[in-house]
C-alpha atoms as a PDB file:
ATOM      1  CA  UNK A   1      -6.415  19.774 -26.902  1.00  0.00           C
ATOM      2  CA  UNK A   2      -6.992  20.805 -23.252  1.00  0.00           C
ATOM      3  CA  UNK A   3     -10.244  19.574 -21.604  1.00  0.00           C
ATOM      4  CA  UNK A   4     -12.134  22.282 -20.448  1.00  0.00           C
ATOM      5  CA  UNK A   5     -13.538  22.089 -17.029  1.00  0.00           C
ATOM      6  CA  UNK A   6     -15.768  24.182 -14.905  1.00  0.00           C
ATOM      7  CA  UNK A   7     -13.928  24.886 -10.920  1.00  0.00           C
ATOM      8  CA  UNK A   8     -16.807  22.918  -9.434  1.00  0.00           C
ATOM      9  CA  UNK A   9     -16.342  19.618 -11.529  1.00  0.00           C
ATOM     10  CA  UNK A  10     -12.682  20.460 -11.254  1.00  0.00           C
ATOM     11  CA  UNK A  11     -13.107  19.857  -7.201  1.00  0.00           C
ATOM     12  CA  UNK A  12     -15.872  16.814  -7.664  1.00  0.00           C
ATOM     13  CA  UNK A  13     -12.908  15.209 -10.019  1.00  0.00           C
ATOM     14  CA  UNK A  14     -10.245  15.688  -7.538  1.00  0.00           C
ATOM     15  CA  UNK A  15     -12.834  14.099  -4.505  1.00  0.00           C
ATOM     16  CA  UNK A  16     -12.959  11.032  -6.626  1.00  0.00           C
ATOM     17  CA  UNK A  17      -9.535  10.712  -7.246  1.00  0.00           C
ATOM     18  CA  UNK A  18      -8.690  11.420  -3.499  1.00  0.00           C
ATOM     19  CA  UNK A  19     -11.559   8.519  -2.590  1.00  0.00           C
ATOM     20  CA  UNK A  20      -9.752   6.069  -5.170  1.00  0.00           C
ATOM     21  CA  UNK A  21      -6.342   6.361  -4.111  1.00  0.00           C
ATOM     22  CA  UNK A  22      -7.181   4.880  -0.829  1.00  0.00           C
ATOM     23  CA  UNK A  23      -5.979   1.369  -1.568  1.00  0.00           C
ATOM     24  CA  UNK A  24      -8.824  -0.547   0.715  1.00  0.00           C
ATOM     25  CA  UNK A  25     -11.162   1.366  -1.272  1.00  0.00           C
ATOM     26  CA  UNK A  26      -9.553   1.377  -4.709  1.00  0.00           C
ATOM     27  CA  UNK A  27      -9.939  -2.614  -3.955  1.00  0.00           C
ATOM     28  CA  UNK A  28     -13.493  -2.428  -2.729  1.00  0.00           C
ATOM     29  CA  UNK A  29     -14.222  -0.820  -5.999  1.00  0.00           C
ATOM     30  CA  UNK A  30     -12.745  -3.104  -7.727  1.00  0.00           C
ATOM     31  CA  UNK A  31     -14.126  -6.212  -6.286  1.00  0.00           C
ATOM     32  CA  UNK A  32     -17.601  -4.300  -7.397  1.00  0.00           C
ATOM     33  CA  UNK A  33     -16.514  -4.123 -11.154  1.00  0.00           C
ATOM     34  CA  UNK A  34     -17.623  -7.435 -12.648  1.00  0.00           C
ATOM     35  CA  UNK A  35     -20.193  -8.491 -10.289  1.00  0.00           C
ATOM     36  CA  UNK A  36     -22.394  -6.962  -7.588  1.00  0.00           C
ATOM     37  CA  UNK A  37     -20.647  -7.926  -4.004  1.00  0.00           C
ATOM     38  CA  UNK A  38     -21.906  -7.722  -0.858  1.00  0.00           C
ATOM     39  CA  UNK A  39     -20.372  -6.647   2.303  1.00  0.00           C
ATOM     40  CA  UNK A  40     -19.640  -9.659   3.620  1.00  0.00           C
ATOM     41  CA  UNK A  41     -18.111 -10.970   0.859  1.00  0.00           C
ATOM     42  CA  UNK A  42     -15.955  -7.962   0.567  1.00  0.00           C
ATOM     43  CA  UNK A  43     -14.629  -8.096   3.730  1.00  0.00           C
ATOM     44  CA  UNK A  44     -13.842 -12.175   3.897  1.00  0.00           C
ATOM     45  CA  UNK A  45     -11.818 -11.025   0.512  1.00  0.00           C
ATOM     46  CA  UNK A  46      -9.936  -8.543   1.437  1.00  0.00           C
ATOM     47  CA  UNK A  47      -9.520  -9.340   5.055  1.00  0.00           C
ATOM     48  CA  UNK A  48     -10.999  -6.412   6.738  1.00  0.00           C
ATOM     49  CA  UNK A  49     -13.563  -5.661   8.992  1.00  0.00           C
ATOM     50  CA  UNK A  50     -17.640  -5.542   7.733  1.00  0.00           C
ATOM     51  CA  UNK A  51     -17.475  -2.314   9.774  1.00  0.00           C
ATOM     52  CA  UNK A  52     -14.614  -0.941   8.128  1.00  0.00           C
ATOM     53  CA  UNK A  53     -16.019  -2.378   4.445  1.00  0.00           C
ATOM     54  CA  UNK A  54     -19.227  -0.534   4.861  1.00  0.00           C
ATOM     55  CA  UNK A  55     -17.311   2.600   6.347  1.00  0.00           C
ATOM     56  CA  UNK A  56     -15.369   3.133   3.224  1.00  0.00           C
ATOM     57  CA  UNK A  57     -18.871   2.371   0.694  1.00  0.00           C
ATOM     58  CA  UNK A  58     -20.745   4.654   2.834  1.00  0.00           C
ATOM     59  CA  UNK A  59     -18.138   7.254   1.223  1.00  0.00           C
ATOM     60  CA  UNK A  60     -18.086   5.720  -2.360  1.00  0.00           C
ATOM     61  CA  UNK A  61     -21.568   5.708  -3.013  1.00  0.00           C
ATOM     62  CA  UNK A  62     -21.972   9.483  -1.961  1.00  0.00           C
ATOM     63  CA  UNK A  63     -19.566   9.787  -4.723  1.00  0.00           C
ATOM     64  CA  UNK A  64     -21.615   7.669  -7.262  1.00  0.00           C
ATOM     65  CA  UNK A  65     -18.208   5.959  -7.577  1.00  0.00           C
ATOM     66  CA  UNK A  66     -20.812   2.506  -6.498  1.00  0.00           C
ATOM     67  CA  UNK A  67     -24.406   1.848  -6.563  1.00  0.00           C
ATOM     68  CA  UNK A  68     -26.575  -0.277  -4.157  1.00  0.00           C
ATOM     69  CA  UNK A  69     -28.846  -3.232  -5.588  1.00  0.00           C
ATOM     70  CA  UNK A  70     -30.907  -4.481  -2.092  1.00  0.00           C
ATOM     71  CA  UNK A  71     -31.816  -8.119  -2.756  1.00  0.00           C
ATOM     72  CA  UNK A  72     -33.992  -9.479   0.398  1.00  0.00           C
ATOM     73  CA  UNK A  73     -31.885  -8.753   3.196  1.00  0.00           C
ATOM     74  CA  UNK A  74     -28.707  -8.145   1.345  1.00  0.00           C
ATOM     75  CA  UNK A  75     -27.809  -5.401  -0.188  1.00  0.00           C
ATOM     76  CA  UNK A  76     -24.642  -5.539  -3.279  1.00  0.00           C
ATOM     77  CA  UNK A  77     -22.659  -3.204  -4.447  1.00  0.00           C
ATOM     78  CA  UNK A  78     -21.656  -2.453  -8.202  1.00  0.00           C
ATOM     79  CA  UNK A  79     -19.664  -0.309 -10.246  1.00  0.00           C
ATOM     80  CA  UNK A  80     -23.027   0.746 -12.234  1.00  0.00           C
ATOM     81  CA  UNK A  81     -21.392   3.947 -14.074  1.00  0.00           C
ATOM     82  CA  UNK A  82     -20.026   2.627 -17.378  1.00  0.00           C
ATOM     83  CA  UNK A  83     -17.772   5.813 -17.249  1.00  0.00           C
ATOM     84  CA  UNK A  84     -16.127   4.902 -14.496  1.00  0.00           C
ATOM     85  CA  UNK A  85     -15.939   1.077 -15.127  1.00  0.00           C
ATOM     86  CA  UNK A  86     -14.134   1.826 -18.452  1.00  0.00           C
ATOM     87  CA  UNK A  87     -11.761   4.401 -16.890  1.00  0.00           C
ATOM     88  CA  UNK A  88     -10.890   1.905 -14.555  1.00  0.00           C
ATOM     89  CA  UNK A  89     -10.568  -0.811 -16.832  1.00  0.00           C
ATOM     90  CA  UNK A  90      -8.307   1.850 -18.880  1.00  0.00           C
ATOM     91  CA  UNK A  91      -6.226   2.593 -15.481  1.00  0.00           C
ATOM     92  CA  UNK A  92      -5.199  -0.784 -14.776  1.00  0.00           C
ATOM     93  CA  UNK A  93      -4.697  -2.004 -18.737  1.00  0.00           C
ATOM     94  CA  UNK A  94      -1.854   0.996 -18.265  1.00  0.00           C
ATOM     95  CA  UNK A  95      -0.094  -0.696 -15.185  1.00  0.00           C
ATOM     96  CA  UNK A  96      -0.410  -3.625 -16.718  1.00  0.00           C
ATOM     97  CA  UNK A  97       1.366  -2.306 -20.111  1.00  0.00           C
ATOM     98  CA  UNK A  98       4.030  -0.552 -18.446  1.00  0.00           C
ATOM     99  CA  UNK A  99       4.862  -4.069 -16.556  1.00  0.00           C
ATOM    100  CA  UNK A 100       4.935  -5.912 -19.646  1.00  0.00           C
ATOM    101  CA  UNK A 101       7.391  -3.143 -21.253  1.00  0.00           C
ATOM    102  CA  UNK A 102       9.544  -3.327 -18.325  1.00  0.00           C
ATOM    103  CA  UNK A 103       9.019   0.179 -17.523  1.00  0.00           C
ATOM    104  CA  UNK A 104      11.811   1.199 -19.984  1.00  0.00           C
ATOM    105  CA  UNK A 105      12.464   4.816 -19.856  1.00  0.00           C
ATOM    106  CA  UNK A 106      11.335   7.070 -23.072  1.00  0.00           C
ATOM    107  CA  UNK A 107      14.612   8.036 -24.753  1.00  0.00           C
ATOM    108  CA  UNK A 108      15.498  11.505 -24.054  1.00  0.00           C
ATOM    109  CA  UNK A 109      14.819  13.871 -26.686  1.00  0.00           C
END
């Protein structure tokens, strides 16, 4: 069964993927899956400029890809969408399984 999709989400799908496969921001979004983080803290983790962090979530939260919770002065981001949390989640259970298999080859058919 083929998923039917209008041109427009078509392109808004293909933005999303094109923001995700940006390591430094796939890992900013994942740091932002279990917990809210805030910039600092993303940046001390993954060893990158605050500048640079706050670059990249400028871009992810025009995507809705994160949402911002301000808390006093801070402000933390989250993966808020369960959609996209569970399609993540999904994602990286696959790598995962295809390590554990060894990445043996389907048998030719």
């Amino acid at each position: 069964m083929a998923l039917r999709v209008p041109d427009d989400q078509v392109a808004e799908l293909a933005e999303m993927f094109r923001l995700m496969s940006d390591p430094t921001r796939l890992k900013i979004i994942l740091a932002c899956v279990d917990a809210p983080a805030a910039v600092g803290e993303m940046a001390e983790r993954l060893s990158i400029s605050g500048s640079l962090v706050s670059h990249h979530l400028r871009l992810l939260r025009a995507a809705r890809l994160l949402q911002a919770e301000r808390r006093g002065r801070q402000v933390f981001y989250v993966v808020g969408d369960p959609h996209i949390r569970s399609m993540l989640s999904d994602m990286v259970d696959h790598v995962a399984e295809g390590e554990a298999e060894g990445d043996i080859e389907p048998p030719a058919g």
